[in-house]
N, C-alpha and C. Protein backbone atom coordinates (compact mmCIF):
# COMPACT_ATOMS: atom_id res chain seq x y z
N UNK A 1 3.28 -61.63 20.51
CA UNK A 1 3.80 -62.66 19.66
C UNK A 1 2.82 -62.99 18.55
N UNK A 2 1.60 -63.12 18.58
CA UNK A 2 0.75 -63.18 17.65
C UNK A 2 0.83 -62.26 16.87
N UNK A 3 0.37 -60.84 17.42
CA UNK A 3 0.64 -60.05 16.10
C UNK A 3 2.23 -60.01 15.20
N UNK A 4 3.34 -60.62 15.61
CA UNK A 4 3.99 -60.28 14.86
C UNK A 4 3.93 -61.73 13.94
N UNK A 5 3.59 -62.62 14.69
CA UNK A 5 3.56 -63.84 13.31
C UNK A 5 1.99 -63.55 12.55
N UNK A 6 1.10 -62.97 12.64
CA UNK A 6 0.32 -62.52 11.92
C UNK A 6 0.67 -60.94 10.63
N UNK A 7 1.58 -60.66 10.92
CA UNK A 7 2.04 -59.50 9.92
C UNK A 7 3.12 -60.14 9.00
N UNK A 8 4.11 -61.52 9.85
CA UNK A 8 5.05 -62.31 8.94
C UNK A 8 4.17 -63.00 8.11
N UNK A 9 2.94 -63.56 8.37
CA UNK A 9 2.10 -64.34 7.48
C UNK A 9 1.05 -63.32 6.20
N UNK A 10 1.28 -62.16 6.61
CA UNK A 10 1.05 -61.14 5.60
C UNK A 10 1.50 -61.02 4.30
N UNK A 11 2.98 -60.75 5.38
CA UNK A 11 4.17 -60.41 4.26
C UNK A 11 3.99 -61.53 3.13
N UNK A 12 4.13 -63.17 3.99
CA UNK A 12 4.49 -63.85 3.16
C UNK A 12 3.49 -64.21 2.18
N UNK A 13 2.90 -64.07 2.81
CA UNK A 13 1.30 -63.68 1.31
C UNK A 13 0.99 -62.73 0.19
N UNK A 14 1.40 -62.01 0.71
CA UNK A 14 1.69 -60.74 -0.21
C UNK A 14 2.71 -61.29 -1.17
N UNK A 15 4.07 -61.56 -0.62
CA UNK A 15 5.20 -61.69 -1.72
C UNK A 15 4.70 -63.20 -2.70
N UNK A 16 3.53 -64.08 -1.93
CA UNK A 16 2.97 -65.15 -2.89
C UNK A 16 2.21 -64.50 -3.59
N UNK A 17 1.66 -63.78 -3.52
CA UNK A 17 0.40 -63.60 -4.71
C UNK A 17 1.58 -62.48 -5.74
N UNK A 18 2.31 -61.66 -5.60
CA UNK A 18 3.17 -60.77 -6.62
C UNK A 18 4.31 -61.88 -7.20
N UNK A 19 4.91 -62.49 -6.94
CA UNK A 19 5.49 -63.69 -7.46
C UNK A 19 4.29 -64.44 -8.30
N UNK A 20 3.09 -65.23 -8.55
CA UNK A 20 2.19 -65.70 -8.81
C UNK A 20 2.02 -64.76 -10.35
N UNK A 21 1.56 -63.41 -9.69
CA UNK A 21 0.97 -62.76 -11.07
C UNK A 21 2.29 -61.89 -11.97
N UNK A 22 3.85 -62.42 -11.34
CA UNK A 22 4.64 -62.21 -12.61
C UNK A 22 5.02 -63.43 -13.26
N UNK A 23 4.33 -64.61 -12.92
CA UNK A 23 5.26 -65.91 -13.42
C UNK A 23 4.95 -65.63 -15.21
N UNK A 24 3.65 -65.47 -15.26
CA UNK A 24 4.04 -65.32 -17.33
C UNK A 24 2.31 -64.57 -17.42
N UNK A 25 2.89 -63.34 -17.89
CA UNK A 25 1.78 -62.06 -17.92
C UNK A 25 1.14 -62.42 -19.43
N UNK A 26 1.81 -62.72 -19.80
CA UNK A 26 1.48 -62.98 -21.42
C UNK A 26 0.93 -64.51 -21.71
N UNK A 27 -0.02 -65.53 -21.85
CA UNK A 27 0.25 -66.30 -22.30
C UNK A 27 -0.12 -66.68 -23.88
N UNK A 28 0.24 -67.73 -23.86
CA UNK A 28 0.19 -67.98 -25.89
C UNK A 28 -1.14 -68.54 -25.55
N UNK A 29 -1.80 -68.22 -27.17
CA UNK A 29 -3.22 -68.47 -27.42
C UNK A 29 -2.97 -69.50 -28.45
N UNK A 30 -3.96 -70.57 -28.70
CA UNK A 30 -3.96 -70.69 -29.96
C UNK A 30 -5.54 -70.55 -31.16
N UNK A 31 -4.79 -70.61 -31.91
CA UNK A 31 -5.66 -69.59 -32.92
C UNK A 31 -6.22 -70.82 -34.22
N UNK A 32 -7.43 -71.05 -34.29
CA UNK A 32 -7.97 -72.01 -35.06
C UNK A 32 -8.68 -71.81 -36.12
N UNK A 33 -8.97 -72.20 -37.15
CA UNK A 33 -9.62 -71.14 -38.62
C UNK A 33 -9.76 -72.70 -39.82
N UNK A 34 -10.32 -72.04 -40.87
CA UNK A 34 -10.51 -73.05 -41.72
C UNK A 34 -10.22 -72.07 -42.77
N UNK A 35 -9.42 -72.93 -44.02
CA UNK A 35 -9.02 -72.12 -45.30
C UNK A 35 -9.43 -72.77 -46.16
N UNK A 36 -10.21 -71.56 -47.29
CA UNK A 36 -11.20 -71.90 -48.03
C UNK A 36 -10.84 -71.31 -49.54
N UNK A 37 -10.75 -71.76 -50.92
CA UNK A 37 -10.99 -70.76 -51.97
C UNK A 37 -11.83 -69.95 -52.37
N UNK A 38 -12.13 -69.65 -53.57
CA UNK A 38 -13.16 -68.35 -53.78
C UNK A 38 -14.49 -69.03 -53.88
N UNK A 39 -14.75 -70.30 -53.94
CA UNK A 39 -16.19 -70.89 -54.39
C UNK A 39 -16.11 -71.41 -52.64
N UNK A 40 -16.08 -71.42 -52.01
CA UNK A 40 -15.98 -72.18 -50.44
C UNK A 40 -15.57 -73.78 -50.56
N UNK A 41 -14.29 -74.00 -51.24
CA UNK A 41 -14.33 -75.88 -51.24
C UNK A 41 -12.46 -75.44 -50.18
N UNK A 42 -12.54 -76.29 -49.33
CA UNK A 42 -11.24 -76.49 -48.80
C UNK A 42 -9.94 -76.63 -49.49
N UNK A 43 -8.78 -75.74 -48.96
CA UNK A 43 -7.64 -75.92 -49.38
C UNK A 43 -6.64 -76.74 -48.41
N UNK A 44 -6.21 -78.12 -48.53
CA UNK A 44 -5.11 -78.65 -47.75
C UNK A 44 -3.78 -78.50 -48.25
N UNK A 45 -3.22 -78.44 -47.12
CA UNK A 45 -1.68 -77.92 -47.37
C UNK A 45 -1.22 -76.51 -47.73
N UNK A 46 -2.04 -75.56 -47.05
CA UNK A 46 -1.75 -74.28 -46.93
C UNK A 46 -0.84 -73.90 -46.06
N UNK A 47 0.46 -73.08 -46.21
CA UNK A 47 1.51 -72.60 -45.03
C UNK A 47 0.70 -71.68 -44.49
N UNK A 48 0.73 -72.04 -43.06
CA UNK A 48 0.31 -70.70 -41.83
C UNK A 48 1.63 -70.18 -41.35
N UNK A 49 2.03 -69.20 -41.13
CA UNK A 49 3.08 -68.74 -40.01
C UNK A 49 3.16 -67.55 -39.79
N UNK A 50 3.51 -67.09 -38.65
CA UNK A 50 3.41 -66.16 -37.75
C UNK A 50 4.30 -65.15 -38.06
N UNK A 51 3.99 -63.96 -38.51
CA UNK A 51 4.92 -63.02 -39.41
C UNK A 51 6.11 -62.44 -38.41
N UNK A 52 7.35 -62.93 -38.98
CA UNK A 52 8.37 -62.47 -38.07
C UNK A 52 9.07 -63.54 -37.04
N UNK A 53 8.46 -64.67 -36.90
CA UNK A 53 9.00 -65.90 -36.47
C UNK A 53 8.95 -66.77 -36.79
N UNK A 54 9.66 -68.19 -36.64
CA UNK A 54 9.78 -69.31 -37.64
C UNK A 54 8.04 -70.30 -36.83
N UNK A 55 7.21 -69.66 -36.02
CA UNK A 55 5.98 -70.57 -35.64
C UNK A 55 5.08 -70.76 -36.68
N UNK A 56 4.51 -72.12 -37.20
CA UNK A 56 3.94 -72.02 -38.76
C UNK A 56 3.00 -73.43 -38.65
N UNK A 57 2.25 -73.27 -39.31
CA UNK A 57 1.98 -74.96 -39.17
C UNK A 57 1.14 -75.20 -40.77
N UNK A 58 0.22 -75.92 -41.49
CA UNK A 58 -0.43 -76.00 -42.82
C UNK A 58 -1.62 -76.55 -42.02
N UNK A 59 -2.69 -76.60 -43.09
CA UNK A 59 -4.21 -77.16 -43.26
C UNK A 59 -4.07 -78.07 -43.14
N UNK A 60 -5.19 -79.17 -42.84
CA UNK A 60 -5.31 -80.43 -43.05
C UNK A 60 -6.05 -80.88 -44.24
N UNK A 61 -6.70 -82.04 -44.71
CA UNK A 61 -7.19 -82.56 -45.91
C UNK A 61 -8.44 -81.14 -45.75
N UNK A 62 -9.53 -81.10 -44.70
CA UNK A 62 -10.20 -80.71 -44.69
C UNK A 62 -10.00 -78.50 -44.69
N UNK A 63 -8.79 -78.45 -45.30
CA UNK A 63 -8.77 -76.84 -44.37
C UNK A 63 -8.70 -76.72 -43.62
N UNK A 64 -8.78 -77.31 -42.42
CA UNK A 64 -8.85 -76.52 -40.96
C UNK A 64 -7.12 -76.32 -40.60
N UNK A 65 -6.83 -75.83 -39.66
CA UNK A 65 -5.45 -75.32 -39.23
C UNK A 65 -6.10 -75.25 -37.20
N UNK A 66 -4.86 -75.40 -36.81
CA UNK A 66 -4.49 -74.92 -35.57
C UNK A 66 -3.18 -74.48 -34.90
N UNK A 67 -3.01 -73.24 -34.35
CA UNK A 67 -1.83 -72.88 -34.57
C UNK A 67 -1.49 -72.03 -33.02
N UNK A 68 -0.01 -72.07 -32.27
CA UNK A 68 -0.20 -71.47 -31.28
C UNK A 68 0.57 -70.14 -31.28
N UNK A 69 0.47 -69.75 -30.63
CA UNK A 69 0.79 -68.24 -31.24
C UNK A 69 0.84 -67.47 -29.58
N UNK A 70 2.49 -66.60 -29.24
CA UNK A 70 3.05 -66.00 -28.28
C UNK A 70 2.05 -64.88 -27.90
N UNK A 71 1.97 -64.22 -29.62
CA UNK A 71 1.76 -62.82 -29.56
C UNK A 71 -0.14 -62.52 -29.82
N UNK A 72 -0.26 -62.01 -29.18
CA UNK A 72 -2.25 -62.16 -29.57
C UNK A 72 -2.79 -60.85 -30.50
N UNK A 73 -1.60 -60.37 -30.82
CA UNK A 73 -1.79 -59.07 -31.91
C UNK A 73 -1.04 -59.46 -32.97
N UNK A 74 -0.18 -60.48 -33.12
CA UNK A 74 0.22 -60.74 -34.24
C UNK A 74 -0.12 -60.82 -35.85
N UNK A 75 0.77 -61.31 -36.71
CA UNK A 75 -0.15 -61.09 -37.80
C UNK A 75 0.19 -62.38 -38.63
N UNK A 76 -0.93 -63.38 -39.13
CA UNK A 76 -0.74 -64.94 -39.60
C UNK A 76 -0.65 -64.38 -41.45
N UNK A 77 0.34 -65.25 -42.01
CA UNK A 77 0.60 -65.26 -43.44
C UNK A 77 -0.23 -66.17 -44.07
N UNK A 78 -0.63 -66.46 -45.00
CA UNK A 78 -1.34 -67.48 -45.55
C UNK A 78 -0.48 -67.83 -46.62
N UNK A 79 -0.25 -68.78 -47.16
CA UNK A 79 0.30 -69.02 -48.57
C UNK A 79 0.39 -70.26 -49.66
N UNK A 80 0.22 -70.28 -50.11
CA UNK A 80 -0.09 -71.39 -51.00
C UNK A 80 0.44 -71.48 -52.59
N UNK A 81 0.47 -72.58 -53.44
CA UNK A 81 0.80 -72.39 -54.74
C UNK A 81 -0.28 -72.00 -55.84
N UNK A 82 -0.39 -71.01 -56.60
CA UNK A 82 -1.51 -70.61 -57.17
C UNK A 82 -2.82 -70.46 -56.64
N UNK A 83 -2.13 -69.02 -55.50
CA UNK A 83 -2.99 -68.64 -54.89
C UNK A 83 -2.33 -67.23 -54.15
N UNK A 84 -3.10 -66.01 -54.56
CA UNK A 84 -2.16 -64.99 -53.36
C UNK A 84 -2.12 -64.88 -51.95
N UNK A 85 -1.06 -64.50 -51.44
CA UNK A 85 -0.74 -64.95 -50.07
C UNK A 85 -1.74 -63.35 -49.53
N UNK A 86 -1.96 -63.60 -48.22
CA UNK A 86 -2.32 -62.90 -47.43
C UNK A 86 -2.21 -62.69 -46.24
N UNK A 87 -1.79 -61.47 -45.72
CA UNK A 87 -1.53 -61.55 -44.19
C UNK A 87 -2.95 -60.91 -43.12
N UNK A 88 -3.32 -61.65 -42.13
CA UNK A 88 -4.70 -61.48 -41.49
C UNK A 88 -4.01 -61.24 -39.64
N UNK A 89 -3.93 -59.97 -39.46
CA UNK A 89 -3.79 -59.35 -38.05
C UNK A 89 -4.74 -60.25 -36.88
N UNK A 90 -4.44 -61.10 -35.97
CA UNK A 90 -5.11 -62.01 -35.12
C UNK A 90 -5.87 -61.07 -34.10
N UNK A 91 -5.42 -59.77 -33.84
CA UNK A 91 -6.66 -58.78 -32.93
C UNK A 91 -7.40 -59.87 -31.98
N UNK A 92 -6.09 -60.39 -30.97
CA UNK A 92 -6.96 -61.52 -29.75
C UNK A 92 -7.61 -62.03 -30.38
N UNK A 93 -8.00 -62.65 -31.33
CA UNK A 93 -9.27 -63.62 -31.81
C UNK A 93 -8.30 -64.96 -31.69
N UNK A 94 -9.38 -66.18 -31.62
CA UNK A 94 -8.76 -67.14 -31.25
C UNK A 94 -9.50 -67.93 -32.78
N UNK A 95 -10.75 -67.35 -33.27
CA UNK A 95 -10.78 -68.16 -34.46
C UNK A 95 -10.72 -67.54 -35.58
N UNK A 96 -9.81 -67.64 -36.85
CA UNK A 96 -9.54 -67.06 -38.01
C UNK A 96 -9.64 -67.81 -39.15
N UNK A 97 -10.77 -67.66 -39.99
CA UNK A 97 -11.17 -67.83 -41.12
C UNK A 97 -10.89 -67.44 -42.02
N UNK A 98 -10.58 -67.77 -43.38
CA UNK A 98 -9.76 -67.18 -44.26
C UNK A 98 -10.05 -67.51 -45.72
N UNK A 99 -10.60 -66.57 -46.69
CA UNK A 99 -10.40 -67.02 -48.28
C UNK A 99 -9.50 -66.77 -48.94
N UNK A 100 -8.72 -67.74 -50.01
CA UNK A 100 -7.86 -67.36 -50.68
C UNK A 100 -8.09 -66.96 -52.14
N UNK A 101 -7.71 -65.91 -52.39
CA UNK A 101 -7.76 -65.86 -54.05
C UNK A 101 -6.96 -66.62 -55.28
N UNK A 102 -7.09 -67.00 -55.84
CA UNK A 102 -6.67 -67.40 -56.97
C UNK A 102 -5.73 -66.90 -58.10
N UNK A 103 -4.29 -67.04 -57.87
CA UNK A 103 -3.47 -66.02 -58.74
C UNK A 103 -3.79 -66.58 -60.36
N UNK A 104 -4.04 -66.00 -61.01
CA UNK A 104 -4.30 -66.36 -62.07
C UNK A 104 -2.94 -66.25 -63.38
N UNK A 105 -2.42 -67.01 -63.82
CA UNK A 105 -1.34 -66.01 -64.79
C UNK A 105 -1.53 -66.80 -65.85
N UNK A 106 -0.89 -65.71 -67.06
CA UNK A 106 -0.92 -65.89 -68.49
C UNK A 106 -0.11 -67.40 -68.77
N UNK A 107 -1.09 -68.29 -69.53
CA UNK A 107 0.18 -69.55 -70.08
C UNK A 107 0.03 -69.74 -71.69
N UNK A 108 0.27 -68.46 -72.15
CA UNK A 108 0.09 -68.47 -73.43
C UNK A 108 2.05 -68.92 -73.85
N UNK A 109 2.76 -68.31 -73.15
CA UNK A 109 3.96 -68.53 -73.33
C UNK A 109 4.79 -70.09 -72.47
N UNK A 110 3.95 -71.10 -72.39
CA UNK A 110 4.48 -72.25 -72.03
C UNK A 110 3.78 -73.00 -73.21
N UNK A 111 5.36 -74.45 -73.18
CA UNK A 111 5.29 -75.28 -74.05
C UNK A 111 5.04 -76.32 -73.41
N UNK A 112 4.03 -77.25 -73.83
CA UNK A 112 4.05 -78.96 -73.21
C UNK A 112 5.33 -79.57 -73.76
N UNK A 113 5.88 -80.20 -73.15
CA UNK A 113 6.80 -81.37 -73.95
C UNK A 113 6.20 -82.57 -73.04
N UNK A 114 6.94 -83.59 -73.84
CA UNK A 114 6.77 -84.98 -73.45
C UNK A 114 6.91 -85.29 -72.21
N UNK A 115 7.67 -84.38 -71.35
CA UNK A 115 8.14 -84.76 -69.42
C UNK A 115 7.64 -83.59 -68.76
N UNK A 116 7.11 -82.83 -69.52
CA UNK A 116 6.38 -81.61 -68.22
C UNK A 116 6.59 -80.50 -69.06
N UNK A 117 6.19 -78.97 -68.42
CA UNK A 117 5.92 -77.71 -69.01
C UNK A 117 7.26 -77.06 -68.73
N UNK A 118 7.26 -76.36 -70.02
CA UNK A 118 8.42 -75.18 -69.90
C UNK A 118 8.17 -74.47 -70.66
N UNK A 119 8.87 -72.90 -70.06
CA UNK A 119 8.58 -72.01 -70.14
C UNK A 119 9.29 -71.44 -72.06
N UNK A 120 8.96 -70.87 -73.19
CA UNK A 120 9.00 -71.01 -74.13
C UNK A 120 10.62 -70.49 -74.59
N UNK A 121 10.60 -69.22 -73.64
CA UNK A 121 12.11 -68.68 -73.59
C UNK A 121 13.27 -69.46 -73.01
N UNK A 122 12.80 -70.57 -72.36
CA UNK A 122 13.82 -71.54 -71.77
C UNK A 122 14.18 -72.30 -72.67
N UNK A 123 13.12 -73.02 -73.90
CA UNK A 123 14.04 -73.69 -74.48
C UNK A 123 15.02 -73.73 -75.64
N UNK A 124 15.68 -73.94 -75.73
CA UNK A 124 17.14 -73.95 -76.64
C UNK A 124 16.85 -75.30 -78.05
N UNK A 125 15.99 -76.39 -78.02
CA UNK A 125 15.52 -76.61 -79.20
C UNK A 125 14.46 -76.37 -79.76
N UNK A 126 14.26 -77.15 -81.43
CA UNK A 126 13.35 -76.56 -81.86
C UNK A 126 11.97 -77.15 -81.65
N UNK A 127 10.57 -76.85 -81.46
CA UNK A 127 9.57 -77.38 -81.36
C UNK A 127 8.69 -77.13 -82.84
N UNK A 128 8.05 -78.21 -82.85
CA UNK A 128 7.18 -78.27 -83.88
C UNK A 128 5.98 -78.86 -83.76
N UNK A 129 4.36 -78.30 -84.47
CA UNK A 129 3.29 -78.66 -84.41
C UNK A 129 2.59 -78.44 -85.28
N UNK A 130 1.95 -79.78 -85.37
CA UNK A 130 1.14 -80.17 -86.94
C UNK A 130 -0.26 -80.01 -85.76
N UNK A 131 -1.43 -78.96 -86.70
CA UNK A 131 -2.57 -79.14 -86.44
C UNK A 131 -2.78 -80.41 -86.98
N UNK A 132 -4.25 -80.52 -86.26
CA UNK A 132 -5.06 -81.99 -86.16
C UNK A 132 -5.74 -81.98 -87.35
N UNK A 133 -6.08 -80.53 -88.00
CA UNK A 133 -6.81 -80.63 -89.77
C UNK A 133 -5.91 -81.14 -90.88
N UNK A 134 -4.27 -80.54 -90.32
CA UNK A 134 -3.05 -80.92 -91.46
C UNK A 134 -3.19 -82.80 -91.64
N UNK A 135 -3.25 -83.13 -90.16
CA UNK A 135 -3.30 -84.57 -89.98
C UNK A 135 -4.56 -85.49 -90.90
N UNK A 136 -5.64 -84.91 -90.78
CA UNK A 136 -6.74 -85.39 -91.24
C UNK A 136 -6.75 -84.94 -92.87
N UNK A 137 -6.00 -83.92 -93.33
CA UNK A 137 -6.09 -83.81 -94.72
C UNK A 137 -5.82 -84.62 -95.95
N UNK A 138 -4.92 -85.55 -95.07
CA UNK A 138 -3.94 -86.56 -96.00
C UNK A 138 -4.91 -87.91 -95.57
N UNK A 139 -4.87 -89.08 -96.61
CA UNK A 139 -5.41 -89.99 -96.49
C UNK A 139 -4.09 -91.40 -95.96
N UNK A 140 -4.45 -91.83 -94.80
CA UNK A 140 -3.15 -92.27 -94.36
C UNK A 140 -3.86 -93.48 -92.89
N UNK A 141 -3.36 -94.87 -92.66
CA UNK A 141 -3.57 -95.51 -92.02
C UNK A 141 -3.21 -95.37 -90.57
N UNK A 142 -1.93 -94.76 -90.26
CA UNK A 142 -1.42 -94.58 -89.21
C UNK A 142 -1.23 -93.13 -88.93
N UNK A 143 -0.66 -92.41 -87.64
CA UNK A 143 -0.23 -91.05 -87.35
C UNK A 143 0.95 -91.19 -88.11
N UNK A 144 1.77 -92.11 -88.21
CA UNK A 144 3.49 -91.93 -88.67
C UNK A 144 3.18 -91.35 -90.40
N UNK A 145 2.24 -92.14 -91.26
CA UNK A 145 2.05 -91.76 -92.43
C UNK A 145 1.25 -90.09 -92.38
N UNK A 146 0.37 -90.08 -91.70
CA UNK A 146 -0.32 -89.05 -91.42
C UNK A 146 0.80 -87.73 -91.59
N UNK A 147 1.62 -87.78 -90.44
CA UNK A 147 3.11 -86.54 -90.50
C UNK A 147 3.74 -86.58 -91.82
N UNK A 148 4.55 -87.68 -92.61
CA UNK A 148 4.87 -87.42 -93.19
C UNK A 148 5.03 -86.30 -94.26
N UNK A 149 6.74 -85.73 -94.45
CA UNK A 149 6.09 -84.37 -94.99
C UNK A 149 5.83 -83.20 -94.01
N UNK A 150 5.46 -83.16 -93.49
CA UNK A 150 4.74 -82.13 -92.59
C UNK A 150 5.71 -81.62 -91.28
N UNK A 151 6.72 -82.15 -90.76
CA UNK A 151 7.36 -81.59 -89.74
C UNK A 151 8.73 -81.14 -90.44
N UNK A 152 9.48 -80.16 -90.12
CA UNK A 152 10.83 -79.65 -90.97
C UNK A 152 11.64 -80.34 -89.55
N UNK A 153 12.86 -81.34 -90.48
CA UNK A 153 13.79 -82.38 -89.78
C UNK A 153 13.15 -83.77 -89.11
N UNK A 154 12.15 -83.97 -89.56
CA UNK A 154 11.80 -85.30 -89.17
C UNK A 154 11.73 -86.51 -90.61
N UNK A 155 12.32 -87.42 -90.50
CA UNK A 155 12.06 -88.11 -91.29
C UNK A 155 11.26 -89.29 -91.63
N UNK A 156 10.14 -89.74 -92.28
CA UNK A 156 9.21 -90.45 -91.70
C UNK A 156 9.16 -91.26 -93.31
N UNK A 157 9.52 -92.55 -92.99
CA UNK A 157 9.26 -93.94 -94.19
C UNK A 157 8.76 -94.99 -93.67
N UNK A 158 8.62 -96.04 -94.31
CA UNK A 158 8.43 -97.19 -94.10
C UNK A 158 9.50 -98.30 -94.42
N UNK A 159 9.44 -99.49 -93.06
CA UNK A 159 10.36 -100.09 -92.57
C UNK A 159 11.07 -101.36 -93.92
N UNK A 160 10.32 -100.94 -94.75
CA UNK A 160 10.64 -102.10 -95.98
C UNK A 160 10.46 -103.30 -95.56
N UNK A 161 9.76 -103.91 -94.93
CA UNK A 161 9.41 -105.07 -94.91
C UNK A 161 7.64 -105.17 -94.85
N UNK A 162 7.30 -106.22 -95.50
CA UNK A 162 5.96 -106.79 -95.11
C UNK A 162 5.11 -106.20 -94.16
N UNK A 163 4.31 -105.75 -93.79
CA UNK A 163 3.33 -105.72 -92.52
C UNK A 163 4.26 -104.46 -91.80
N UNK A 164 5.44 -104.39 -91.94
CA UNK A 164 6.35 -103.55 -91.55
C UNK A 164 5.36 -101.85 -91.01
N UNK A 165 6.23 -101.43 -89.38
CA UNK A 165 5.75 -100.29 -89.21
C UNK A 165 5.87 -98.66 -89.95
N UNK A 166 5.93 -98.03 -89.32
CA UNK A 166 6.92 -96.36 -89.76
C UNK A 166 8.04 -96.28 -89.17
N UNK A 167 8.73 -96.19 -89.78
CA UNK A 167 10.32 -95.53 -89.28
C UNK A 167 10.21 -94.15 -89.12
N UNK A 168 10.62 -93.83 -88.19
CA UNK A 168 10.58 -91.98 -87.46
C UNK A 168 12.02 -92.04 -87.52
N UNK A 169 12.44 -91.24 -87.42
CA UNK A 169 13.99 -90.47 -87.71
C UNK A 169 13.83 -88.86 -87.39
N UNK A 170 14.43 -88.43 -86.49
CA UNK A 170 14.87 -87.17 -86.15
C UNK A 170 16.08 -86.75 -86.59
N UNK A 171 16.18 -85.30 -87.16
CA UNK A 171 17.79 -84.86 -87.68
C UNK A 171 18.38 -85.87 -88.04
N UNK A 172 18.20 -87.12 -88.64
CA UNK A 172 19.05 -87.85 -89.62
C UNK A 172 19.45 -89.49 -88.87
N UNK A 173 20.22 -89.69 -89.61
CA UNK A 173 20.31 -91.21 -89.11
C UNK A 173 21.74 -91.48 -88.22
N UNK A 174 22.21 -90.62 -87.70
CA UNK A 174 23.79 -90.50 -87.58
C UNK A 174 23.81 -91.54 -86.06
N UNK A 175 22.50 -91.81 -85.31
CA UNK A 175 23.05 -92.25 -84.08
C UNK A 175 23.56 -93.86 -84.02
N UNK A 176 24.32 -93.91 -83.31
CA UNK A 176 25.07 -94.78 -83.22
C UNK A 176 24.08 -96.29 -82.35
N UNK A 177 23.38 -96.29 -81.13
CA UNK A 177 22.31 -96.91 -81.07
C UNK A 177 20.89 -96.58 -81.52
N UNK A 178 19.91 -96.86 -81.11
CA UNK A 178 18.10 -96.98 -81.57
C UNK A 178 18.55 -95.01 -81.77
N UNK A 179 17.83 -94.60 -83.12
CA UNK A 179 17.87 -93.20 -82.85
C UNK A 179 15.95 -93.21 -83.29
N UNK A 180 15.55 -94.24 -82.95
CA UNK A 180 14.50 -93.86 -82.80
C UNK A 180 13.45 -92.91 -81.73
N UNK A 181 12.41 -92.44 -81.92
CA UNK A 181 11.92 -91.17 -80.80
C UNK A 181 11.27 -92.15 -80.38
N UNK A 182 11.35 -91.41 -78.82
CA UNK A 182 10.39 -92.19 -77.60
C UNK A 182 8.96 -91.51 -77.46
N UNK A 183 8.16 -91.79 -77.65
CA UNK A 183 6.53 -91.71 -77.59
C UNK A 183 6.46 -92.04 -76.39
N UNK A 184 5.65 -90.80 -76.09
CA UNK A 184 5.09 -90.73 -74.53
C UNK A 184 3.38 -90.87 -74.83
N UNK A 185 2.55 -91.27 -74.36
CA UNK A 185 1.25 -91.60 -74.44
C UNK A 185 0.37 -91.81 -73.47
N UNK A 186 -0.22 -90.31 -72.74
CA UNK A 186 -0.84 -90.77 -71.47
C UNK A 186 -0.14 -91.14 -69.77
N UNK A 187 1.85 -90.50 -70.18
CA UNK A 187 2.00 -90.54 -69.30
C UNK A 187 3.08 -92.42 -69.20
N UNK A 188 2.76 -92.77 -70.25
CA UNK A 188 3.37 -94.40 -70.63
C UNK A 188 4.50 -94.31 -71.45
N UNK A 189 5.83 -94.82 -71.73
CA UNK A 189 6.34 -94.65 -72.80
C UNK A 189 6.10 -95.84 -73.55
């Protein structure tokens, strides 16, 4: 009787430890790193994610990231705005460090306007610009006298009264309320 409850207490040991080492053969790592630009100053708010699944997480103020990750051969994306993305193979490492380069592109073909940048082929009116020497050539108290003359479709007088300012006029006088232009200054109108 002993030996056979000593061979049942075998068995049942045996089938505990093979149950045990299939519960999860694989487990997730996670993988920790700091993201840096080309001079070493921190980038926050960099996308991390795991190439091929939606697992992702960003930097913090300081660069650092922490991220968990199924696969321990996987491969982490880096990406950012004005900056090229890069993908870095995790090869079991649990800490991944990372520089980003700097995409650099041409902005010879963008225009400032008064509410933000656009691109020169986008826009559909006309733009105009008086250098700062045209400005200074003329002898004149204000910028409004200063233009005068000098922009094609702007019209620039004075208000006929006393002390009176400049009247600006764009393409003509046809509007029906203020067709005066809005001056942006620093972001103020």
């Amino acid at each position: 009787m002993l030996r056979h409850g000593t061979m049942l207490a075998c068995a049942l040991l045996l089938c505990f430890i093979t149950a045990k080492a299939e519960v999860n053969p694989q487990q997730d790592i996670t993988v920790r790193g700091k993201v840096m630009d080309e001079s070493n100053a921190p980038i926050p708010g960099v996308n991390i994610l795991l190439k091929g699944t939606t697992v992702g997480t960003t930097t913090d103020a300081d660069g650092s990231y922490s991220i968990s990750v199924p696969d321990r051969n996987g491969v982490l994306i880096f990406s950012f705005i004005g900056y090229l993305s890069q993908e870095v193979p995790i090869d079991n490492r649990t800490s991944v460090d990372i520089s980003l380069k700097g995409d650099m592109v041409s902005l010879s073909e963008v225009v400032i306007t008064g509410y933000g940048a656009q691109s020169k082929r986008d826009i559909t009116g006309s733009v105009s610009t008086i250098d700062s020497k045209q400005l200074l050539s003329t002898p004149a108290t204000n910028i409004g006298q200063a233009m005068q003359g000098k922009v094609a479709g702007v019209t620039i007088g004075n208000e006929n009264s006393p002390g009176g300012g400049v009247m600006v006029r764009i393409r003509g006088f046809g509007t029906i309320n203020d067709n005066s232009p809005l001056y942006v200054i620093d972001g103020m109108p």
